[in-house]
Protein backbone atom coordinates (compact mmCIF):
# COMPACT_ATOMS: atom_id res chain seq x y z
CA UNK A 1 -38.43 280.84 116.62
CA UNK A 2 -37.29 278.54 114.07
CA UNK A 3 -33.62 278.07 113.00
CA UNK A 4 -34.48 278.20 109.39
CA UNK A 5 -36.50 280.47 106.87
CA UNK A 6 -40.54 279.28 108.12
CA UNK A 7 -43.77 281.36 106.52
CA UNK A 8 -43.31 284.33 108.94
CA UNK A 9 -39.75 285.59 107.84
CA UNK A 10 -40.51 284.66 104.53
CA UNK A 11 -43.94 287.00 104.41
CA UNK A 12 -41.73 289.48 106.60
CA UNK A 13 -38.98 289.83 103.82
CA UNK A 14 -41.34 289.60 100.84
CA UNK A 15 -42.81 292.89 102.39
CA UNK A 16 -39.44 294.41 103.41
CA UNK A 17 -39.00 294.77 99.28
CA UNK A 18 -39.63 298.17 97.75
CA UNK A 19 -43.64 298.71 97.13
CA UNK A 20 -44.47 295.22 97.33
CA UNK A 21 -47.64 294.09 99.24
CA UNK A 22 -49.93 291.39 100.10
CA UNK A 23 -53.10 290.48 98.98
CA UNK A 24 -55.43 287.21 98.59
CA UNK A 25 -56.69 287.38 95.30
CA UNK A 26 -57.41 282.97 95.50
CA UNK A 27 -59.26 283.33 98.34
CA UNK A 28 -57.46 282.75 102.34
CA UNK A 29 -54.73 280.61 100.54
CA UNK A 30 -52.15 281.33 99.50
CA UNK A 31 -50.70 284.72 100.52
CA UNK A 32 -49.98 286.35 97.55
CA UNK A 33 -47.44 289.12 97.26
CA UNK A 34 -47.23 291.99 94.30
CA UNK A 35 -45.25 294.84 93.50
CA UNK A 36 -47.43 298.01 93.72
CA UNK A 37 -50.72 297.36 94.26
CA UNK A 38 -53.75 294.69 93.85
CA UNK A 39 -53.33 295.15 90.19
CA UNK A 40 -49.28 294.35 90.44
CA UNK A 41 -46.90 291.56 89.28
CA UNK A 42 -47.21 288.27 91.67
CA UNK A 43 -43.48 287.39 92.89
CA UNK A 44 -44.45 284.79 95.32
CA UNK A 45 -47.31 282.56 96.65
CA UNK A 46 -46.66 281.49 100.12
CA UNK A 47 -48.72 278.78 101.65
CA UNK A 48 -49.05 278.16 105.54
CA UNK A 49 -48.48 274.03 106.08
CA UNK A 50 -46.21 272.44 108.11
CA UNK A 51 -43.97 272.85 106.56
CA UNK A 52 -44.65 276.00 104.90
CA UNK A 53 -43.79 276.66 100.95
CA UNK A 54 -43.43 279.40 98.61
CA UNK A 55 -43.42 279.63 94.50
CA UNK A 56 -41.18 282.16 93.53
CA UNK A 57 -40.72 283.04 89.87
CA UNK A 58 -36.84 281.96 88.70
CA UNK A 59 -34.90 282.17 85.47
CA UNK A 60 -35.80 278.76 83.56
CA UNK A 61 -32.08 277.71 83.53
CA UNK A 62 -31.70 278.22 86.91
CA UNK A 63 -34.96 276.60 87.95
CA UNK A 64 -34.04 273.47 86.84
CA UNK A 65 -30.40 273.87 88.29
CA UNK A 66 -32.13 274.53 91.40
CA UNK A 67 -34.54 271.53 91.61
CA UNK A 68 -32.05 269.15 90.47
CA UNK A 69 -29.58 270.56 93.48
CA UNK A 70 -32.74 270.79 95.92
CA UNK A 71 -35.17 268.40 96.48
CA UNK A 72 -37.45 270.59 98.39
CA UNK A 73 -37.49 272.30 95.30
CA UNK A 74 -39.82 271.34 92.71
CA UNK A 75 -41.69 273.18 89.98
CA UNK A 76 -44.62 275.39 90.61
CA UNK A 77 -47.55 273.97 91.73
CA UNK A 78 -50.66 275.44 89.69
CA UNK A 79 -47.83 277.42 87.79
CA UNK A 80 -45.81 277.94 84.56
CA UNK A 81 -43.24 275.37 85.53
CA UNK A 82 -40.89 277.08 83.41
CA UNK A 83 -40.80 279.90 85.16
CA UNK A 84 -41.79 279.14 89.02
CA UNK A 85 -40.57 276.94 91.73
CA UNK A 86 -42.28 275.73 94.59
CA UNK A 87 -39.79 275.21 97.83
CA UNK A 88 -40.91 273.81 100.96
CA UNK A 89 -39.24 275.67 103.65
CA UNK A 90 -37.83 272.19 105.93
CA UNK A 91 -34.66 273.79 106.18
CA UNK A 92 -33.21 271.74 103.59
CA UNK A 93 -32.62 275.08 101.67
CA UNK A 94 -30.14 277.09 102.93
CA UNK A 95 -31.86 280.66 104.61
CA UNK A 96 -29.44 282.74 102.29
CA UNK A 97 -30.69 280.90 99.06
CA UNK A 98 -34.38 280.88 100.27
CA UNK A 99 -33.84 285.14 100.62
CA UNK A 100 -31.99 285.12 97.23
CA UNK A 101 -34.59 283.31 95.70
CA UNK A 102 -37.11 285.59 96.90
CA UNK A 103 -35.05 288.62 95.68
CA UNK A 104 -34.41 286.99 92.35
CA UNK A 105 -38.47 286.61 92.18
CA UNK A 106 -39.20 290.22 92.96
CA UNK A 107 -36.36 291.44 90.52
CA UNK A 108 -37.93 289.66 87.70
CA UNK A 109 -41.20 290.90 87.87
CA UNK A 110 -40.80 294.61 89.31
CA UNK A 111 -40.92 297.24 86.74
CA UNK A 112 -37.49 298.09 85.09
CA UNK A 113 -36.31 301.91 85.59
CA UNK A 114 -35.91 303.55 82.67
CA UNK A 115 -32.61 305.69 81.70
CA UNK A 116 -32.49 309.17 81.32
């Protein structure tokens, strides 16, 4: 067991989160996980290397914030760099910002509730 978010608790919390799944829509890399169903939102790619890494969508503003603080975290690879960040999980991230990154990723793209 590691001593720092690795690919297994991150696929394990990305599926903890209300209706999402996983799927492999780019063939047996990367692990792609949705909200719903095949047809969902992505809200994170996450690649088995050594280390592993995820892309997780983020708030522009904060993206940059984040990869300036972080340099494990860089801008999406293959994505909108805008709007995703690639982090290799080393450790170099703290565990309770790789899970609130996560979070922030799925609460970006999962559909808003309407009010009564």
């Amino acid at each position: 067991m590691s001593n720092h978010v690795d690919y297994a608790q991150a696929r394990s919390y990305c599926l903890s989160l209300d209706d999402a799944i996983e799927d492999y829509p780019f063939g047996i890399e990367p692990l792609v996980f949705k909200i719903g169903d095949e047809r969902g939102k992505m809200f994170a790619l996450l690649v088995r290397s050594e280390p592993a890494q995820i892309s997780l969508k983020c708030d522009p503003d904060r993206a940059e914030m984040l990869r300036e603080q972080y340099p494990a975290i860089t801008a999406g690879y293959h994505l909108n760099k805008r709007h995703w960040n690639t982090i290799v999980l080393d450790g170099s991230v703290p565990d309770e910002e790789c899970l609130a990154l996560i979070a922030h990723s799925y609460d970006l793209v999962r559909p808003k509730r309407r009010k009564a």
